[in-house]
PDB file of N, CA and C in Angstrom:
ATOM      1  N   UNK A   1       7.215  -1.056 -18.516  1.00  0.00           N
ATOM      2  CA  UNK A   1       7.958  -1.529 -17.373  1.00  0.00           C
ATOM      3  C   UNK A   1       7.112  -2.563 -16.617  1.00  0.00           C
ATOM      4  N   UNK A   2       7.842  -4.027 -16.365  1.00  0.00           N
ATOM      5  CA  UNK A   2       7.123  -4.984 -15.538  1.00  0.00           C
ATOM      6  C   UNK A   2       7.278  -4.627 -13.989  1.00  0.00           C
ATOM      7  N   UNK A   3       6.314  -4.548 -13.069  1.00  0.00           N
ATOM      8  CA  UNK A   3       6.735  -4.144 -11.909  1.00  0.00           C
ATOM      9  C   UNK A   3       6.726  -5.204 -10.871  1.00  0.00           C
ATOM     10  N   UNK A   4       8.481  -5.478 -10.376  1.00  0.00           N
ATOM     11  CA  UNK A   4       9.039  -6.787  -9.955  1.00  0.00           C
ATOM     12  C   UNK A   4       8.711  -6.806  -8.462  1.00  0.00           C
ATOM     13  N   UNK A   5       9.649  -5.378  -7.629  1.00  0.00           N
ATOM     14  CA  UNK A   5       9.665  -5.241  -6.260  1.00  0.00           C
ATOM     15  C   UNK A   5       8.125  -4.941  -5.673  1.00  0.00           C
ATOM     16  N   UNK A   6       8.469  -5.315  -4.046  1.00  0.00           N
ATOM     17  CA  UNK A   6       6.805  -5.255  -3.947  1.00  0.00           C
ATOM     18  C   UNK A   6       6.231  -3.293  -3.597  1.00  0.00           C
ATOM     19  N   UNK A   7       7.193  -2.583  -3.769  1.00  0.00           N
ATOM     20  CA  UNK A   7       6.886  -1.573  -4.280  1.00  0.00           C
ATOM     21  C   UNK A   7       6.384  -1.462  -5.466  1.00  0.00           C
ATOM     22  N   UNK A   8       6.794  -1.391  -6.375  1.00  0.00           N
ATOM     23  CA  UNK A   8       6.780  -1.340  -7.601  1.00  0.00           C
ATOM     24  C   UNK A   8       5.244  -2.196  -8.067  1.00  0.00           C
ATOM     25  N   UNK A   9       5.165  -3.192  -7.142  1.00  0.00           N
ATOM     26  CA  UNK A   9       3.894  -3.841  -7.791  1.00  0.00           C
ATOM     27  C   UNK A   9       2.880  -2.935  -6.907  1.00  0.00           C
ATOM     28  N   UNK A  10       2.458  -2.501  -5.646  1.00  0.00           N
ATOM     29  CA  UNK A  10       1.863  -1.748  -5.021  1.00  0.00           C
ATOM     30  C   UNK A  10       1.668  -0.234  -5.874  1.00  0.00           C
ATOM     31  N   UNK A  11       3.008   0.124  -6.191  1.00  0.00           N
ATOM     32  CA  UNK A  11       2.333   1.438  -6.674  1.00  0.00           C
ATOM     33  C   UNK A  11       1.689   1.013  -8.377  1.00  0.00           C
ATOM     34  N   UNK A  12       1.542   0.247  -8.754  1.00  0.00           N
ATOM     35  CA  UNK A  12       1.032  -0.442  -9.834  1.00  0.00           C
ATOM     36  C   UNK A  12      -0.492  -0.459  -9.666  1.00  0.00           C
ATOM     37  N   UNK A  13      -0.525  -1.347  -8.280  1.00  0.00           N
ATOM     38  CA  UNK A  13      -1.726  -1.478  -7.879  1.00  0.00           C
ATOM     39  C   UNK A  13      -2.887  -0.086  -7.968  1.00  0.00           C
ATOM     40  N   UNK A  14      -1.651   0.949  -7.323  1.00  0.00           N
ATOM     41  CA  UNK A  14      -2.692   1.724  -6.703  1.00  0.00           C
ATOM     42  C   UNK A  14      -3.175   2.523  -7.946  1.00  0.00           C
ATOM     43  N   UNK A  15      -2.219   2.722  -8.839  1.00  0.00           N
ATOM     44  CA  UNK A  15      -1.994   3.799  -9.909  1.00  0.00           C
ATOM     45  C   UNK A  15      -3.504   2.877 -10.913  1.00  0.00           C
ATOM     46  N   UNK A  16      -3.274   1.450 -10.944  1.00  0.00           N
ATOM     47  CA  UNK A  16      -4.381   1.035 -11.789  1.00  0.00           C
ATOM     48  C   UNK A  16      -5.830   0.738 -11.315  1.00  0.00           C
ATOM     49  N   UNK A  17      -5.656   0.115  -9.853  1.00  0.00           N
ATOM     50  CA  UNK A  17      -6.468  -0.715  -9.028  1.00  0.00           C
ATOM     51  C   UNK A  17      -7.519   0.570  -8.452  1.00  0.00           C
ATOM     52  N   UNK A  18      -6.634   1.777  -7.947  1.00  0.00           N
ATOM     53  CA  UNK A  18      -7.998   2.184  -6.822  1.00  0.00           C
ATOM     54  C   UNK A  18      -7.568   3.665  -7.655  1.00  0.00           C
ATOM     55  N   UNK A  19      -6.635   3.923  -8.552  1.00  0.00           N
ATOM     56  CA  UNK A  19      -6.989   5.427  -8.765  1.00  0.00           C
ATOM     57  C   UNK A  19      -7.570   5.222 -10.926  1.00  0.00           C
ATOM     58  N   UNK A  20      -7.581   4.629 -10.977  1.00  0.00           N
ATOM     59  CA  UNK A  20      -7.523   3.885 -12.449  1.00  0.00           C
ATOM     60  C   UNK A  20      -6.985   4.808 -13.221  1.00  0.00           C
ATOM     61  N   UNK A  21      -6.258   5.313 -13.151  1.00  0.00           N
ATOM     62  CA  UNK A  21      -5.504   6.186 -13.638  1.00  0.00           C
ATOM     63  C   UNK A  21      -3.917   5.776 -13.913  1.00  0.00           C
ATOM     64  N   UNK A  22      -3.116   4.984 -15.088  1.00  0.00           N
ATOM     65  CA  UNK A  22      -2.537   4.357 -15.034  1.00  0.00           C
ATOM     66  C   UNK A  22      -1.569   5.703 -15.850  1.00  0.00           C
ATOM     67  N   UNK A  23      -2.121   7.270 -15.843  1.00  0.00           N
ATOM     68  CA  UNK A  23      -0.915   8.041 -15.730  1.00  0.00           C
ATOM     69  C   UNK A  23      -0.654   8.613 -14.896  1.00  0.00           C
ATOM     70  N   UNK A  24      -1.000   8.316 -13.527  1.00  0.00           N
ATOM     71  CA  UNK A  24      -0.919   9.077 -12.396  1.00  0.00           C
ATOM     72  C   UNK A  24       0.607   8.694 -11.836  1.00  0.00           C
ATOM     73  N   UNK A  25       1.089  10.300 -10.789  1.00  0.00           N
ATOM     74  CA  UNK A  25       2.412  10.418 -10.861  1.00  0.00           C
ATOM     75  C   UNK A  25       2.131   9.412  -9.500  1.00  0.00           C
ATOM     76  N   UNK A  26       2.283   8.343  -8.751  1.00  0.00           N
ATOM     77  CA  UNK A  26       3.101   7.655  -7.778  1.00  0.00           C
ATOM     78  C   UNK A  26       4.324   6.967  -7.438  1.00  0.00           C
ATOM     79  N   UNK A  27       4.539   7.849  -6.318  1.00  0.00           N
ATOM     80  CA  UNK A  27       6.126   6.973  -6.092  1.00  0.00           C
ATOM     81  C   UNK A  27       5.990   6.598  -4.749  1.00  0.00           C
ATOM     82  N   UNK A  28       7.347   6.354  -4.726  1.00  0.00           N
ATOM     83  CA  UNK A  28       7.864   5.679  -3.320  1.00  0.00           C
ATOM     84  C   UNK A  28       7.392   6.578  -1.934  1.00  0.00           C
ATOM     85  N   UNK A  29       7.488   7.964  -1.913  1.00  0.00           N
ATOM     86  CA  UNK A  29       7.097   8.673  -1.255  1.00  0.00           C
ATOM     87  C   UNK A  29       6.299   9.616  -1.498  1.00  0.00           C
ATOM     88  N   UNK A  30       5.005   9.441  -2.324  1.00  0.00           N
ATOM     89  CA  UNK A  30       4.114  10.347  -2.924  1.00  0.00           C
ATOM     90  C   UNK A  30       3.220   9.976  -1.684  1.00  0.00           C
ATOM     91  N   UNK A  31       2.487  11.184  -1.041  1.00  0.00           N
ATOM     92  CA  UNK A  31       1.983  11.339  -0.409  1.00  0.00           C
ATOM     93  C   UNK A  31       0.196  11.403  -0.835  1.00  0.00           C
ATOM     94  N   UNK A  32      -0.334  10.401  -0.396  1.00  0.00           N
ATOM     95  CA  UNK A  32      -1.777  10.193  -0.965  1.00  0.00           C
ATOM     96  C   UNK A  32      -3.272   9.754   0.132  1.00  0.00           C
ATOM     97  N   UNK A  33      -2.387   9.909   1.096  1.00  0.00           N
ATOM     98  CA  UNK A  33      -3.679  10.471   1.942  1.00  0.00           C
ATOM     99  C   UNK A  33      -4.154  11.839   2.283  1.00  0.00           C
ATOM    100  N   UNK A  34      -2.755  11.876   2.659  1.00  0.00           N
ATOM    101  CA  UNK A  34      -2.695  13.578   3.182  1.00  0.00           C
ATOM    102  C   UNK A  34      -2.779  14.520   2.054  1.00  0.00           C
ATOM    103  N   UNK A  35      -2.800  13.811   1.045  1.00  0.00           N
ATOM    104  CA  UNK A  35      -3.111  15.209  -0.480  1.00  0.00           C
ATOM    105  C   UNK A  35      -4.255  14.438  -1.125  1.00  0.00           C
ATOM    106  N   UNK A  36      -5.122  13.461  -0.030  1.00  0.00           N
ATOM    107  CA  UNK A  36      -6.461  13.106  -0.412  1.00  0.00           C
ATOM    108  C   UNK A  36      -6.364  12.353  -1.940  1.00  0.00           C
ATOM    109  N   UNK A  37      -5.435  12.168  -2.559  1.00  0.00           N
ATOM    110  CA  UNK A  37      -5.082  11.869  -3.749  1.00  0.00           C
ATOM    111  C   UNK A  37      -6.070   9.749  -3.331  1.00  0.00           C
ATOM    112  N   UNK A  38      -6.034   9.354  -2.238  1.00  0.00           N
ATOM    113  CA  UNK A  38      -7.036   8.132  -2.001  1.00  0.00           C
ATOM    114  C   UNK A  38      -7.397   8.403  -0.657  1.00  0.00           C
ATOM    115  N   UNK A  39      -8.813   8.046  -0.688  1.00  0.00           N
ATOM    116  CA  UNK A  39      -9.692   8.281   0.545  1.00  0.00           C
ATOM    117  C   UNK A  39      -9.208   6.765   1.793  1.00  0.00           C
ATOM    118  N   UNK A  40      -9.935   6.881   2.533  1.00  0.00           N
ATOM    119  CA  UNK A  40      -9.741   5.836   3.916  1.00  0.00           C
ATOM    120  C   UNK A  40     -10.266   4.529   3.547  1.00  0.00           C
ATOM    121  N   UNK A  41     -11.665   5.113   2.557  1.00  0.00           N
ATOM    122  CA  UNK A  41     -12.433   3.606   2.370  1.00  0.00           C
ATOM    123  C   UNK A  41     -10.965   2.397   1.204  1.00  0.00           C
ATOM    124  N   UNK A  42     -10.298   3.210   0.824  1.00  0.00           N
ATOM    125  CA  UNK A  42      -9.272   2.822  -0.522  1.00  0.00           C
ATOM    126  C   UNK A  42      -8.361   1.963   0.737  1.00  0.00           C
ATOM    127  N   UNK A  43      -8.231   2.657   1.541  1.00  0.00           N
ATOM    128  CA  UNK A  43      -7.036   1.813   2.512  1.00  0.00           C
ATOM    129  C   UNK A  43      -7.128   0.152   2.610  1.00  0.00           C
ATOM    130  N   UNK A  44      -8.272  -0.211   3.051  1.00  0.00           N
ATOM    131  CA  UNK A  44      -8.733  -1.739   3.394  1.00  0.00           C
ATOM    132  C   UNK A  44      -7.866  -2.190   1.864  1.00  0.00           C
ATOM    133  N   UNK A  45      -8.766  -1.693   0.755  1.00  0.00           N
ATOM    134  CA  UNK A  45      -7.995  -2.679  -0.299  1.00  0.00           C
ATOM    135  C   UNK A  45      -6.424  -2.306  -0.469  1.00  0.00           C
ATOM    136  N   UNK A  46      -6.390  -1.191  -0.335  1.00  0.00           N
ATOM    137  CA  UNK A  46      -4.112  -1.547  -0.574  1.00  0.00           C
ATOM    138  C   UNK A  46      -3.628  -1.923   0.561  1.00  0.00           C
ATOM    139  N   UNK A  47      -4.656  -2.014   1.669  1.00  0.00           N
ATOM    140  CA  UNK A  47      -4.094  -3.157   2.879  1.00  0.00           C
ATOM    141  C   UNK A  47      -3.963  -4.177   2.201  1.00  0.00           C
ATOM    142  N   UNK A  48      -4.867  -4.951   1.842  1.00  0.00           N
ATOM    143  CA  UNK A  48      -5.259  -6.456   1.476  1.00  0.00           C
ATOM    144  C   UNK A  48      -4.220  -6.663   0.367  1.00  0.00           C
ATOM    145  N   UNK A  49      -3.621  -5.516  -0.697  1.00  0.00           N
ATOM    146  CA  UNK A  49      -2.822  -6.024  -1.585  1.00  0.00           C
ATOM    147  C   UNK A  49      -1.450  -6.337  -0.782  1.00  0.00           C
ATOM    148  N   UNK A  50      -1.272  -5.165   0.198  1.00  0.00           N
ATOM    149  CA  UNK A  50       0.216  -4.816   1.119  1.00  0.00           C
ATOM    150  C   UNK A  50       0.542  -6.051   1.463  1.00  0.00           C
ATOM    151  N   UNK A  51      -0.341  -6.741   2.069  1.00  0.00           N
ATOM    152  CA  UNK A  51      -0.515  -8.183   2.581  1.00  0.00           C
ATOM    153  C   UNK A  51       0.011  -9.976   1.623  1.00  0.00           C
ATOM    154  N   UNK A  52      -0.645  -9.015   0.376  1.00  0.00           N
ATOM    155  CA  UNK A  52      -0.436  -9.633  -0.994  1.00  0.00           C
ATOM    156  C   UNK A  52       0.430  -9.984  -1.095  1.00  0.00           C
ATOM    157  N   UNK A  53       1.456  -9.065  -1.245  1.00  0.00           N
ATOM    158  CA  UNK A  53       2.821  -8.640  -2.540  1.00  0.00           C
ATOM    159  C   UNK A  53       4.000  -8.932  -1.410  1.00  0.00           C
ATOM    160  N   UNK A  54       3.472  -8.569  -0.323  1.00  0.00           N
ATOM    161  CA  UNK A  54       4.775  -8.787   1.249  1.00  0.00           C
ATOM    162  C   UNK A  54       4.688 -10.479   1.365  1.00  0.00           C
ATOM    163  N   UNK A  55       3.264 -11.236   1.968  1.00  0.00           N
ATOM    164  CA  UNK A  55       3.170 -12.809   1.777  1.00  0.00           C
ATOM    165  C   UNK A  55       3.163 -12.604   4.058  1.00  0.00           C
ATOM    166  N   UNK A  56       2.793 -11.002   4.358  1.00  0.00           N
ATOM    167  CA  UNK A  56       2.413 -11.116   5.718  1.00  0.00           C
ATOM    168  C   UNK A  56       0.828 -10.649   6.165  1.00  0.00           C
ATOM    169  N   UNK A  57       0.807 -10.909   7.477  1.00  0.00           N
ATOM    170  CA  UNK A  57      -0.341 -10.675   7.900  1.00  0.00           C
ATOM    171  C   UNK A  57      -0.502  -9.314   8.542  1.00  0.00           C
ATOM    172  N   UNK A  58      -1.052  -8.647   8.268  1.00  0.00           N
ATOM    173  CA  UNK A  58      -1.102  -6.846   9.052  1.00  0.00           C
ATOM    174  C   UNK A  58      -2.448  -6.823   9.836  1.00  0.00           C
ATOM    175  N   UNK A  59      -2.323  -6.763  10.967  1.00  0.00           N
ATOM    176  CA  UNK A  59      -3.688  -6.483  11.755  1.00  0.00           C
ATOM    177  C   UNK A  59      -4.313  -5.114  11.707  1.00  0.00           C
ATOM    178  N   UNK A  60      -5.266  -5.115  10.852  1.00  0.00           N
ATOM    179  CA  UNK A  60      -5.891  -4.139  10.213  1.00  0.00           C
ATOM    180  C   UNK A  60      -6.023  -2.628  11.868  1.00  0.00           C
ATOM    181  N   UNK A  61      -6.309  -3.399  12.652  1.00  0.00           N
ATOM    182  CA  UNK A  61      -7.140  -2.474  13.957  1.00  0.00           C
ATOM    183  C   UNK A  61      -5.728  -1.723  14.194  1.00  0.00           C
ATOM    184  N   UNK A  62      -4.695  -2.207  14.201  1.00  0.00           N
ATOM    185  CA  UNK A  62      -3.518  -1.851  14.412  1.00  0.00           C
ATOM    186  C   UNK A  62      -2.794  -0.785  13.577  1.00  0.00           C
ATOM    187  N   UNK A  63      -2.774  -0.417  12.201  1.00  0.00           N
ATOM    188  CA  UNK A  63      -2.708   0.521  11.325  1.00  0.00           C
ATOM    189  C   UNK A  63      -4.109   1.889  11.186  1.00  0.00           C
ATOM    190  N   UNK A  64      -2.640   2.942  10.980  1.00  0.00           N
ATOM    191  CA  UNK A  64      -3.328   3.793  11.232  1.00  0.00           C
ATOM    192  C   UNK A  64      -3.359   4.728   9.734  1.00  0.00           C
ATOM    193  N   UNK A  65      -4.125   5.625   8.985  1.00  0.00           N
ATOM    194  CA  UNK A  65      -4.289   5.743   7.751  1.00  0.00           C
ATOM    195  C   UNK A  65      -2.479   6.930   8.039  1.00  0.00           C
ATOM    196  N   UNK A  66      -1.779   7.478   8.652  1.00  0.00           N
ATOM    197  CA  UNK A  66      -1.292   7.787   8.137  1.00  0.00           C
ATOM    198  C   UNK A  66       0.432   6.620   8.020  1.00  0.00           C
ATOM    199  N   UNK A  67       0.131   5.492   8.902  1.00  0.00           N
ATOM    200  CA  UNK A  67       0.729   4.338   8.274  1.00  0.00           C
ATOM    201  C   UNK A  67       0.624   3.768   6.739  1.00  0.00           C
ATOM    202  N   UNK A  68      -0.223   4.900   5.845  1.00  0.00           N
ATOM    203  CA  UNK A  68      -0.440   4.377   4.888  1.00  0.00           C
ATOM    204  C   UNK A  68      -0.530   5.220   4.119  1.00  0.00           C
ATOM    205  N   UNK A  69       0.501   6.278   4.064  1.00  0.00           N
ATOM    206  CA  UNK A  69      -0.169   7.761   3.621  1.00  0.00           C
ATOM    207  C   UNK A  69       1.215   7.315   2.377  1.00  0.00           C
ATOM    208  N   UNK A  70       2.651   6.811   2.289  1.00  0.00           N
ATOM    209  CA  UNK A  70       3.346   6.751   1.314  1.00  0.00           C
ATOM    210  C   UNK A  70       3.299   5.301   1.098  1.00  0.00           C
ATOM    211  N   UNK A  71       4.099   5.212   0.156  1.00  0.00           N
ATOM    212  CA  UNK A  71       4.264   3.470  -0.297  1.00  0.00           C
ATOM    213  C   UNK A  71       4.951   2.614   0.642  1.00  0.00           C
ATOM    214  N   UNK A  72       6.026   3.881   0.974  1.00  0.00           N
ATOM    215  CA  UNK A  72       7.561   3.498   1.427  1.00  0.00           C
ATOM    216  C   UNK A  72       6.665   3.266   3.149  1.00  0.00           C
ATOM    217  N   UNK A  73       6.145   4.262   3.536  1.00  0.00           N
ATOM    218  CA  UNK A  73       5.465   3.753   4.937  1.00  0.00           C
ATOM    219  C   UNK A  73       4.269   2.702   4.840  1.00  0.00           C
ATOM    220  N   UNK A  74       3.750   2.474   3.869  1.00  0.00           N
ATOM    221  CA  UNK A  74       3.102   1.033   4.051  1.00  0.00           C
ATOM    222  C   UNK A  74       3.810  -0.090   4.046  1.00  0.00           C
ATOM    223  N   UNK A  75       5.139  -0.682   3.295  1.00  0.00           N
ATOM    224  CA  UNK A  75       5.889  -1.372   3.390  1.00  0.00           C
ATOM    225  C   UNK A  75       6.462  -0.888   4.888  1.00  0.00           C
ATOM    226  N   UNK A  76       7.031  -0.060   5.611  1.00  0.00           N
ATOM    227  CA  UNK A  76       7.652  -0.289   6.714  1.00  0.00           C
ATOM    228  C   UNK A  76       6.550  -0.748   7.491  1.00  0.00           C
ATOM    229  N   UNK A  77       5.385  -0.172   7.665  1.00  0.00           N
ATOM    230  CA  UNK A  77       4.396  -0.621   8.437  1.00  0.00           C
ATOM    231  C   UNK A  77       3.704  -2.151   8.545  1.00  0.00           C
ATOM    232  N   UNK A  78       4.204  -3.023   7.007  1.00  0.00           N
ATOM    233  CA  UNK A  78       4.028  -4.508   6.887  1.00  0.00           C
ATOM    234  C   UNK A  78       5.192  -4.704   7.763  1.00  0.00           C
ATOM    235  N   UNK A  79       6.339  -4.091   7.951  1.00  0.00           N
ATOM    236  CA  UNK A  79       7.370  -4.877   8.125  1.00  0.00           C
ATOM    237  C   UNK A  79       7.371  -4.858   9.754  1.00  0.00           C
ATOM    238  N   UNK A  80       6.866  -3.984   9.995  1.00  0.00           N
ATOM    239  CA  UNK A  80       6.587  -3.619  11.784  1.00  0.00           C
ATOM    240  C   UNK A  80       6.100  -4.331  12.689  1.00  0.00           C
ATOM    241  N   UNK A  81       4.566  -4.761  11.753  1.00  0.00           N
ATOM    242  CA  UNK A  81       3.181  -5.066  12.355  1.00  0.00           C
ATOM    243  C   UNK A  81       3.546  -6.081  11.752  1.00  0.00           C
ATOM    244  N   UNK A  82       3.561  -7.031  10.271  1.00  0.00           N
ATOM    245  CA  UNK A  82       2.945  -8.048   9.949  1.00  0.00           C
ATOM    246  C   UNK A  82       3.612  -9.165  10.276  1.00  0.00           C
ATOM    247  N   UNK A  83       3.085 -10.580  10.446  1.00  0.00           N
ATOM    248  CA  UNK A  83       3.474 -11.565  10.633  1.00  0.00           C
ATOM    249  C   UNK A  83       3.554 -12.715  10.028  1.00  0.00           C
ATOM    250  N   UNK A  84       4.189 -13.849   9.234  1.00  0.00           N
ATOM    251  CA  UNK A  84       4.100 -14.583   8.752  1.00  0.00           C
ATOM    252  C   UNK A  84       2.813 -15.525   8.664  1.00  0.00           C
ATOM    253  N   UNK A  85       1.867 -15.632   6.959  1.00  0.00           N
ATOM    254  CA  UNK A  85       0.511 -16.212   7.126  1.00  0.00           C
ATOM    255  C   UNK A  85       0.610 -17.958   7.136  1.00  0.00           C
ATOM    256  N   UNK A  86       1.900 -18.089   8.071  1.00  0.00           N
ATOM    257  CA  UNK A  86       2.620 -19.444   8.404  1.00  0.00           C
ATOM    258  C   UNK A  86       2.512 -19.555  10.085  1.00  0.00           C
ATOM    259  N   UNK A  87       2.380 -18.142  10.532  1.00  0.00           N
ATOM    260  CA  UNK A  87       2.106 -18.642  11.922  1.00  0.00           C
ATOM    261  C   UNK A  87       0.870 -18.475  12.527  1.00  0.00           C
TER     262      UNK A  87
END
């Protein structure tokens, strides 16, 4: 499976990028802070991808790790906080 949506490329990310585990179960609402499944230091980088795959700006000081605990709440949390890297 090619992964198109910027879900789909995020949980890509995370499943290859920070857990390298490319059979690990993630979804849309898999919970991976709070079941420690990725630590805090992991956050900065699936910030920096969130930022990526969306094409916004998220002010890091402003997110909080459990803004980042599902997929589905890191995308709402780009969509909250971030701002076009046009303005």
């Amino acid at each position: 499976m090619v992964a198109t949506t910027p879900a789909e490329l995020i949980i890509e990310y995370i499943r290859t990028g920070v857990l390298r585990d490319s059979d690990a179960e993630v979804g849309l609402d898999t919970p991976l802070v709070s079941s420690g499944l990725i630590d805090s230091f992991a956050l900065v980088d699936i910030l920096a991808e969130v930022e990526d795959v969306t094409g916004l700006r998220i002010p890091a000081n402003k997110v909080a790790p459990r803004d980042m605990d599902t997929v589905a709440l890191m995308l709402a949390t780009a969509k909250r906080l971030g701002r076009s890297r046009q303005e």
